[in-house]
PDB file of N, CA and C in Angstrom:
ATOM      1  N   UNK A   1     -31.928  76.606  59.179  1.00  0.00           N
ATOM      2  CA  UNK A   1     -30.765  77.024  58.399  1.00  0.00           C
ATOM      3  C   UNK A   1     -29.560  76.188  58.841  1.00  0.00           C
ATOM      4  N   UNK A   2     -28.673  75.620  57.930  1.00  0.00           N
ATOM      5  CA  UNK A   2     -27.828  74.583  58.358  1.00  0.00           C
ATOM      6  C   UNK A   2     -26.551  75.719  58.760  1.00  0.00           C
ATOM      7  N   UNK A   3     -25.178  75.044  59.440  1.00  0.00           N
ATOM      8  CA  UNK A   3     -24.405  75.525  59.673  1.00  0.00           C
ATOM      9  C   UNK A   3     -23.518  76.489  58.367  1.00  0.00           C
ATOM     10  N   UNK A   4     -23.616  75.807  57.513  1.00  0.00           N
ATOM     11  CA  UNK A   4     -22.792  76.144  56.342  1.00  0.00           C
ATOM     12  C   UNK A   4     -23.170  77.426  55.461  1.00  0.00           C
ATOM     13  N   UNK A   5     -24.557  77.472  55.722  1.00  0.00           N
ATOM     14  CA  UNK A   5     -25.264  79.080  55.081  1.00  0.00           C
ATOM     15  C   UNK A   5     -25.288  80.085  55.905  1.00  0.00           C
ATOM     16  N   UNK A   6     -24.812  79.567  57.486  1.00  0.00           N
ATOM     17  CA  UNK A   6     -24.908  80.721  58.437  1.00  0.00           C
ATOM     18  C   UNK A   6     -23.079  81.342  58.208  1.00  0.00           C
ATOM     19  N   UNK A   7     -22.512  80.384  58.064  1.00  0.00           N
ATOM     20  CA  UNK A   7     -20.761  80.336  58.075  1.00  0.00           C
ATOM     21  C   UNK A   7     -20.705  81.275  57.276  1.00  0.00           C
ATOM     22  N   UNK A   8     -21.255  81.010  55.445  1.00  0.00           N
ATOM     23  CA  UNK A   8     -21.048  81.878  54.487  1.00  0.00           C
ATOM     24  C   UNK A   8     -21.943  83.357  55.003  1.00  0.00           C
ATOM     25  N   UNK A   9     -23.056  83.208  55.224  1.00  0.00           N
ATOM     26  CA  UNK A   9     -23.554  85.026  55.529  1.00  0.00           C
ATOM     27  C   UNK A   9     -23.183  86.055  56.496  1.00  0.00           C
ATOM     28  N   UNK A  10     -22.103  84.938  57.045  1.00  0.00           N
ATOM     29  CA  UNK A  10     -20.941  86.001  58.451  1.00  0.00           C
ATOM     30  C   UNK A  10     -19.984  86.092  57.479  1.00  0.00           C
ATOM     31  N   UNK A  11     -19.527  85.362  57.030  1.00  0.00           N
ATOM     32  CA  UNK A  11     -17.961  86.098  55.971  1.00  0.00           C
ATOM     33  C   UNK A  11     -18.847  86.789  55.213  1.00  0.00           C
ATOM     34  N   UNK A  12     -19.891  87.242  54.391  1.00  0.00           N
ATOM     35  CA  UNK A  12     -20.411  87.918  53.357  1.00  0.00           C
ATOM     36  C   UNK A  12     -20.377  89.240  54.719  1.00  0.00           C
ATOM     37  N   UNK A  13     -21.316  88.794  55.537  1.00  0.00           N
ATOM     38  CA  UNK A  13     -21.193  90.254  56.455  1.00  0.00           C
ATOM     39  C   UNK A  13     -19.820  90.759  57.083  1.00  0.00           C
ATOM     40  N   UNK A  14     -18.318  90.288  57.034  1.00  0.00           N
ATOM     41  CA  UNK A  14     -17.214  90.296  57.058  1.00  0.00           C
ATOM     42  C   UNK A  14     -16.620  91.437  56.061  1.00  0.00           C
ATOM     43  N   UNK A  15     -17.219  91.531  55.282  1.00  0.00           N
ATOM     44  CA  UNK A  15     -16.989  92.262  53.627  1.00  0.00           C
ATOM     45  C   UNK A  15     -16.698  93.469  54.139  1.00  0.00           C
ATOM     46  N   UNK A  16     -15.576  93.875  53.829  1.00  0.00           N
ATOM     47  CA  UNK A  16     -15.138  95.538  54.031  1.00  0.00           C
ATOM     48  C   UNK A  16     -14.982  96.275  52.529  1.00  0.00           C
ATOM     49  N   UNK A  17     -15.354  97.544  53.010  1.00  0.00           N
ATOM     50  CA  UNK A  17     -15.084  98.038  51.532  1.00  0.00           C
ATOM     51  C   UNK A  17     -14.241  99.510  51.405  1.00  0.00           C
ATOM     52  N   UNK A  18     -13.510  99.628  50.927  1.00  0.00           N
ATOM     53  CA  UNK A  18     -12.649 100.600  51.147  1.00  0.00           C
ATOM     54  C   UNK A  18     -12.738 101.943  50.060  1.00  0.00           C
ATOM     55  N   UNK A  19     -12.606 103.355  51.049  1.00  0.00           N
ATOM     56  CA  UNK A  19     -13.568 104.291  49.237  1.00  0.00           C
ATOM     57  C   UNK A  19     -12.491 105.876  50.262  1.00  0.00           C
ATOM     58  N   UNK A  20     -12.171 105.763  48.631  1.00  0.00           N
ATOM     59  CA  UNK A  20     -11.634 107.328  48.765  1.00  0.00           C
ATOM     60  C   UNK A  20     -12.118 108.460  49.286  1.00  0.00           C
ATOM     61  N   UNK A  21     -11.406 109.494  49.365  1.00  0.00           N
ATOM     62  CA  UNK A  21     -11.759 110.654  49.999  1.00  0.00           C
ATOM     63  C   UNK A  21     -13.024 111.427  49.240  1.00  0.00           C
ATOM     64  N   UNK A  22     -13.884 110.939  47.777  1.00  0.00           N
ATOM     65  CA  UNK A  22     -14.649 111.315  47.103  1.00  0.00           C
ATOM     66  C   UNK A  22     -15.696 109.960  47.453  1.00  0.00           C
ATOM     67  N   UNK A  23     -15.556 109.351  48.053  1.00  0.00           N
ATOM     68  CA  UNK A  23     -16.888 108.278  48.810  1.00  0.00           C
ATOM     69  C   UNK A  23     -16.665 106.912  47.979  1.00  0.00           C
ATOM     70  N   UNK A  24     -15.689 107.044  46.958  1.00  0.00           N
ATOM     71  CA  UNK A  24     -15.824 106.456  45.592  1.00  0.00           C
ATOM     72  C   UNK A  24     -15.286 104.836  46.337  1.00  0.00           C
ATOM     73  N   UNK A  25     -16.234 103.586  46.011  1.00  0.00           N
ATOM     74  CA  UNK A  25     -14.850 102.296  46.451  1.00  0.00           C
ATOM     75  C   UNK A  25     -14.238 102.246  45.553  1.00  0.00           C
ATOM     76  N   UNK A  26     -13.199 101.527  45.949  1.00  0.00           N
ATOM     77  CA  UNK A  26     -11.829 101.370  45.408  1.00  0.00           C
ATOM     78  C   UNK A  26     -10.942 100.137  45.612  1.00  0.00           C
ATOM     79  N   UNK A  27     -11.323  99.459  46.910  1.00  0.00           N
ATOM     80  CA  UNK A  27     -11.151  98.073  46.994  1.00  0.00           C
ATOM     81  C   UNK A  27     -12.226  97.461  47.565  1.00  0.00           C
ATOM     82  N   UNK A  28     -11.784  96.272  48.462  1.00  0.00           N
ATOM     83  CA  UNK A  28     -12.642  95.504  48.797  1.00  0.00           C
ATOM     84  C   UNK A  28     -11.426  94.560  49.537  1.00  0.00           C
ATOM     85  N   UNK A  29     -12.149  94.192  51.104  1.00  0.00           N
ATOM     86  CA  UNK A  29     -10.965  93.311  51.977  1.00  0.00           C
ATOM     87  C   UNK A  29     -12.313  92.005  51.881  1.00  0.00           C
ATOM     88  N   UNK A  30     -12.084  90.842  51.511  1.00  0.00           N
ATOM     89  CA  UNK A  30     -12.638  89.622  51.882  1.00  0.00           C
ATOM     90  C   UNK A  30     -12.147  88.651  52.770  1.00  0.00           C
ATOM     91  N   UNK A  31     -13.399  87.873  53.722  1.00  0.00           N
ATOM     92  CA  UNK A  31     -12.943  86.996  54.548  1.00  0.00           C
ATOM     93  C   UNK A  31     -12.129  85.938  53.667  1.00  0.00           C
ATOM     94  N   UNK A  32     -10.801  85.670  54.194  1.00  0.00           N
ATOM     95  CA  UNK A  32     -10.077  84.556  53.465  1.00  0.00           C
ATOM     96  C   UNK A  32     -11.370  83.280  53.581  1.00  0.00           C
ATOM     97  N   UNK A  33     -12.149  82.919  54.458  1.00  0.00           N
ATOM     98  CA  UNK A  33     -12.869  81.945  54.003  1.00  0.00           C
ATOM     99  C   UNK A  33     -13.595  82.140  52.886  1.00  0.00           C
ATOM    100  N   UNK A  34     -14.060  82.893  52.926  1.00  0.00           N
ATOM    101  CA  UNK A  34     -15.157  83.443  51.638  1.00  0.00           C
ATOM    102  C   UNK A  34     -14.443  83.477  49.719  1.00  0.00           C
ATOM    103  N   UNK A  35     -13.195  83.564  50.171  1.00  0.00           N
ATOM    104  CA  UNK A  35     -12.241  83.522  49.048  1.00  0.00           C
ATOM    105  C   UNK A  35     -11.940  81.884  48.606  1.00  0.00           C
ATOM    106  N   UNK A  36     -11.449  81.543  49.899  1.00  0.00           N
ATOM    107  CA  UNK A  36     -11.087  80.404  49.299  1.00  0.00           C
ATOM    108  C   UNK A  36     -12.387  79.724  48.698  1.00  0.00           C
ATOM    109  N   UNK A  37     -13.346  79.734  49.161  1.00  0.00           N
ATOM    110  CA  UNK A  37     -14.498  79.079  48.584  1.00  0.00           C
ATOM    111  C   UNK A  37     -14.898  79.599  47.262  1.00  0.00           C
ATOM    112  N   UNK A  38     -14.472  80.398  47.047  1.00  0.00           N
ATOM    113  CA  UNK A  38     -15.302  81.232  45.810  1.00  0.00           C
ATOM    114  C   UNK A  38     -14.001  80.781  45.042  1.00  0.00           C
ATOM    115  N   UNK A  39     -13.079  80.985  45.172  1.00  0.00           N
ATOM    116  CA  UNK A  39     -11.811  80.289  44.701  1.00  0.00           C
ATOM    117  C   UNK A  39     -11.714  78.738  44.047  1.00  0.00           C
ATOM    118  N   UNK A  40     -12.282  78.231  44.953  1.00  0.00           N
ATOM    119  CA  UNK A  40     -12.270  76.919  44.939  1.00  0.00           C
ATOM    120  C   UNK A  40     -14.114  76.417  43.978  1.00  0.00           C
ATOM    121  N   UNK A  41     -14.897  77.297  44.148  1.00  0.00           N
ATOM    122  CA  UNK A  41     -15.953  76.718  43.194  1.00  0.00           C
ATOM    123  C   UNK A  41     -15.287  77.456  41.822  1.00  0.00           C
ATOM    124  N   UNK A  42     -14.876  78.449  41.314  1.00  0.00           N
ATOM    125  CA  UNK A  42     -14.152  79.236  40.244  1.00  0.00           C
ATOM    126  C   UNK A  42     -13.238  77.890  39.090  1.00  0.00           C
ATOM    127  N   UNK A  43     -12.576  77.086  39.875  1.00  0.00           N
ATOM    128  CA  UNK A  43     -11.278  76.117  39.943  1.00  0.00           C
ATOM    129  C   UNK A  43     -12.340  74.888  39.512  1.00  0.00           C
ATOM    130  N   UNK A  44     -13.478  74.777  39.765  1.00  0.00           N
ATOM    131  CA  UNK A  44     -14.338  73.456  39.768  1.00  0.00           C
ATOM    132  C   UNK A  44     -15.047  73.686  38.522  1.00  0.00           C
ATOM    133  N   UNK A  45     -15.252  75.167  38.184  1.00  0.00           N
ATOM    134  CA  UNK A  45     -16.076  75.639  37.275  1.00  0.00           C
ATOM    135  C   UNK A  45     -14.981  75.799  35.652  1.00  0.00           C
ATOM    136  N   UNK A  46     -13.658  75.991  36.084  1.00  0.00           N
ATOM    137  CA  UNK A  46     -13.157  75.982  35.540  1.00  0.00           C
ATOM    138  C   UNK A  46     -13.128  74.356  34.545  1.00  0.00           C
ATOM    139  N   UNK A  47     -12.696  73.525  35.118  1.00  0.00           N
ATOM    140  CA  UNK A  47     -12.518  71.607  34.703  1.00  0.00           C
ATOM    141  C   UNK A  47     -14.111  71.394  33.961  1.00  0.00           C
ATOM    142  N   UNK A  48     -14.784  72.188  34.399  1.00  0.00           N
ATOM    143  CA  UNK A  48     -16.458  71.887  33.919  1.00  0.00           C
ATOM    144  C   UNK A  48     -16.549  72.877  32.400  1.00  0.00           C
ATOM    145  N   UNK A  49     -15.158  73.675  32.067  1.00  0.00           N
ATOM    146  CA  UNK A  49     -15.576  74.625  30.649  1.00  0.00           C
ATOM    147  C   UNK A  49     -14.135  73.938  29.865  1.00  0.00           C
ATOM    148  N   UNK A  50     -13.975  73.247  29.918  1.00  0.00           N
ATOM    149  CA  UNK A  50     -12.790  72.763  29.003  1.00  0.00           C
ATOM    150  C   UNK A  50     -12.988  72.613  27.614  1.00  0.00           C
ATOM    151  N   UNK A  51     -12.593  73.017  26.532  1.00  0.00           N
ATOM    152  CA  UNK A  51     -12.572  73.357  25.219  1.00  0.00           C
ATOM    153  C   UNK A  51     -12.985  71.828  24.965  1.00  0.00           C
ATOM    154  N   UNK A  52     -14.176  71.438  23.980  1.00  0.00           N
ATOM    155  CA  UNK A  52     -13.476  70.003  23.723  1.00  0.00           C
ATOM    156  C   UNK A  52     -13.924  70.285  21.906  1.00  0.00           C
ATOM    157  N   UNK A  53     -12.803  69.840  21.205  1.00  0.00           N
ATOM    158  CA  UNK A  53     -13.165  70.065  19.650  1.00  0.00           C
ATOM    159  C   UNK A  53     -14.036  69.011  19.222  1.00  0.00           C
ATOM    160  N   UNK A  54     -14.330  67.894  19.577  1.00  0.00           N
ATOM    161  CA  UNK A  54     -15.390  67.155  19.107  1.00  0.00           C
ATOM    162  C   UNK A  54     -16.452  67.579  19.105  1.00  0.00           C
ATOM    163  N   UNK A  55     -17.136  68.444  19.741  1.00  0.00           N
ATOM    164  CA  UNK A  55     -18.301  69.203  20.017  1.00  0.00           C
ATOM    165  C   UNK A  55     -18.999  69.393  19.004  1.00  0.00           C
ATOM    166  N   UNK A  56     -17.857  70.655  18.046  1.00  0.00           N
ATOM    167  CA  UNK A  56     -17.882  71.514  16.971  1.00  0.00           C
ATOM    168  C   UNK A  56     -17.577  70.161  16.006  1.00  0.00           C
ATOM    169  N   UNK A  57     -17.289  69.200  15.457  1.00  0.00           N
ATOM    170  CA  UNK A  57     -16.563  68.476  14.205  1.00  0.00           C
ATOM    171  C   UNK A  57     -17.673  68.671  13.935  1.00  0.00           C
ATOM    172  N   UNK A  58     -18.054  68.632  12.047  1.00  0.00           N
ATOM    173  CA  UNK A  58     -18.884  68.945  11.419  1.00  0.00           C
ATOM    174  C   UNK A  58     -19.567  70.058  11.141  1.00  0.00           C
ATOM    175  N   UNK A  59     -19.788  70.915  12.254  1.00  0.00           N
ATOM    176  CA  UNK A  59     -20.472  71.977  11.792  1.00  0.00           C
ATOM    177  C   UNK A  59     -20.570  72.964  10.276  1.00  0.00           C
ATOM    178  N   UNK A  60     -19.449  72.982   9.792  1.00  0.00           N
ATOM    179  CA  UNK A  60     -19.137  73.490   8.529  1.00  0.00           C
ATOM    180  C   UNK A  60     -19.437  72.689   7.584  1.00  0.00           C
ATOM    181  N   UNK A  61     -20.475  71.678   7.892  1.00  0.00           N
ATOM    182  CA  UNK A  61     -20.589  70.475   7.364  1.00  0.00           C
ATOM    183  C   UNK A  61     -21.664  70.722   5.806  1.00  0.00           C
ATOM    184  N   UNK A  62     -22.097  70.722   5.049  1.00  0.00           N
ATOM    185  CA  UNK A  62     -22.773  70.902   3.783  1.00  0.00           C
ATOM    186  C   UNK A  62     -22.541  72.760   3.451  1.00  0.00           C
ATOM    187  N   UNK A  63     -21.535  73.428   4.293  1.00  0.00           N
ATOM    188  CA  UNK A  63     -21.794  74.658   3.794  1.00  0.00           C
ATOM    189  C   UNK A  63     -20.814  75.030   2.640  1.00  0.00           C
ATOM    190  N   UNK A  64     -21.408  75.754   1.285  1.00  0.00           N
ATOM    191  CA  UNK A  64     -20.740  75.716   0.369  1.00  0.00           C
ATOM    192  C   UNK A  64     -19.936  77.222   0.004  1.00  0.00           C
ATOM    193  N   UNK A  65     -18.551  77.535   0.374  1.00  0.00           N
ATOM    194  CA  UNK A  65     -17.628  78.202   0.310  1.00  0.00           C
ATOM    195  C   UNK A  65     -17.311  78.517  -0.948  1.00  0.00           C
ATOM    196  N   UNK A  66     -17.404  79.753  -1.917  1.00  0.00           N
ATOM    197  CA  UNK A  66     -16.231  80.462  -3.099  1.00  0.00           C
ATOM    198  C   UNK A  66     -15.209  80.530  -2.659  1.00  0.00           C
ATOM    199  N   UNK A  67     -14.171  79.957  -2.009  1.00  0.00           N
ATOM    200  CA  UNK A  67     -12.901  81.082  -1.661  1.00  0.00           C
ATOM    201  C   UNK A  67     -12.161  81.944  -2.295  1.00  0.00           C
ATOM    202  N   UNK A  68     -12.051  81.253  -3.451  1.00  0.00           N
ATOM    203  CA  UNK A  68     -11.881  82.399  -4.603  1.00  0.00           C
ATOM    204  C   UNK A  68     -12.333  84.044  -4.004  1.00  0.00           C
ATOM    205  N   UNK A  69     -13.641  84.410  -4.740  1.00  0.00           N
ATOM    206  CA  UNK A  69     -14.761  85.136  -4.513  1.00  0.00           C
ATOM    207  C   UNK A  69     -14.558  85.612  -2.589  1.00  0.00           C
ATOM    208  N   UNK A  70     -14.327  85.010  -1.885  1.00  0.00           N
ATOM    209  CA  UNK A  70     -13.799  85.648  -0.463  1.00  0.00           C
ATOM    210  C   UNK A  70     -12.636  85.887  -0.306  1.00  0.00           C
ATOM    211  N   UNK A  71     -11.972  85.346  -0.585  1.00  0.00           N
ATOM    212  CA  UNK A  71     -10.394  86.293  -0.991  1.00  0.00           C
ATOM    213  C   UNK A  71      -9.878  87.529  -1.215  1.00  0.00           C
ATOM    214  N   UNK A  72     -10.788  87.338  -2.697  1.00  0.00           N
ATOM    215  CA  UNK A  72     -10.715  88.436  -3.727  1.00  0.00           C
ATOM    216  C   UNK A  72     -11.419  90.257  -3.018  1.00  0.00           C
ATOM    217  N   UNK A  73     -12.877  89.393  -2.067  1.00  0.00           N
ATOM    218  CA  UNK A  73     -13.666  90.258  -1.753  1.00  0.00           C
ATOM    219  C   UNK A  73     -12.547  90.893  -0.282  1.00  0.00           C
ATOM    220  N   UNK A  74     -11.969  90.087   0.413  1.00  0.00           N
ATOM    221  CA  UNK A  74     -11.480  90.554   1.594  1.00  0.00           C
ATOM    222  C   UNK A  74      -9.524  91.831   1.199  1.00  0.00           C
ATOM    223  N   UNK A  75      -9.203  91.279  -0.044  1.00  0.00           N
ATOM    224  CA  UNK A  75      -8.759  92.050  -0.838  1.00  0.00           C
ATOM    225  C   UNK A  75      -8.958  93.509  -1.509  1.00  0.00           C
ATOM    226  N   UNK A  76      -9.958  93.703  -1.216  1.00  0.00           N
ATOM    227  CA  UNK A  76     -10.576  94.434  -1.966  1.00  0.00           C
ATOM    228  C   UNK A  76     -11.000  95.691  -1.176  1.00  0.00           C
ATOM    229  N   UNK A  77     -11.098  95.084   0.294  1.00  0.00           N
ATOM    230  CA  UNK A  77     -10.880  95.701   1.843  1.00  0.00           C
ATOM    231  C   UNK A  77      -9.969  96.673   2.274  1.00  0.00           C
TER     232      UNK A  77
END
């Protein structure tokens, strides 16, 4: 097991959990290491979902629309 999976399963075992007088949790205290990392893959994962509209161009591509007839029908609503 390398250093880096032992690092993360001590902050995972770090994990506090905090629970009302009915047993219920209610928060949760995390190792700031464990955050920032989860933070920081979140932030990486983020740049990796970026909208891009070229994707979608065309798709509506041979489909044949009444708008009339959808108008009228959403009118009618």
């Amino acid at each position: 097991m390398n250093t880096v999976l032992i690092k993360e399963a001590e902050c995972v075992r770090q994990i506090q959990y905090i629970y009302d007088e009915n047993g219920t949790k209610t928060g949760v205290i995390v190792p700031i290491a464990l955050w920032q990392k989860l933070s920081q893959k979140k932030r990486a994962q983020k740049k990796n979902d970026l909208f891009e509209p070229s994707k979608f161009r065309g798709i509506y591509r041979g489909i044949t629309l009444d708008l009339e007839s959808t108008l009228q029908n959403l009118r009618k609503e």
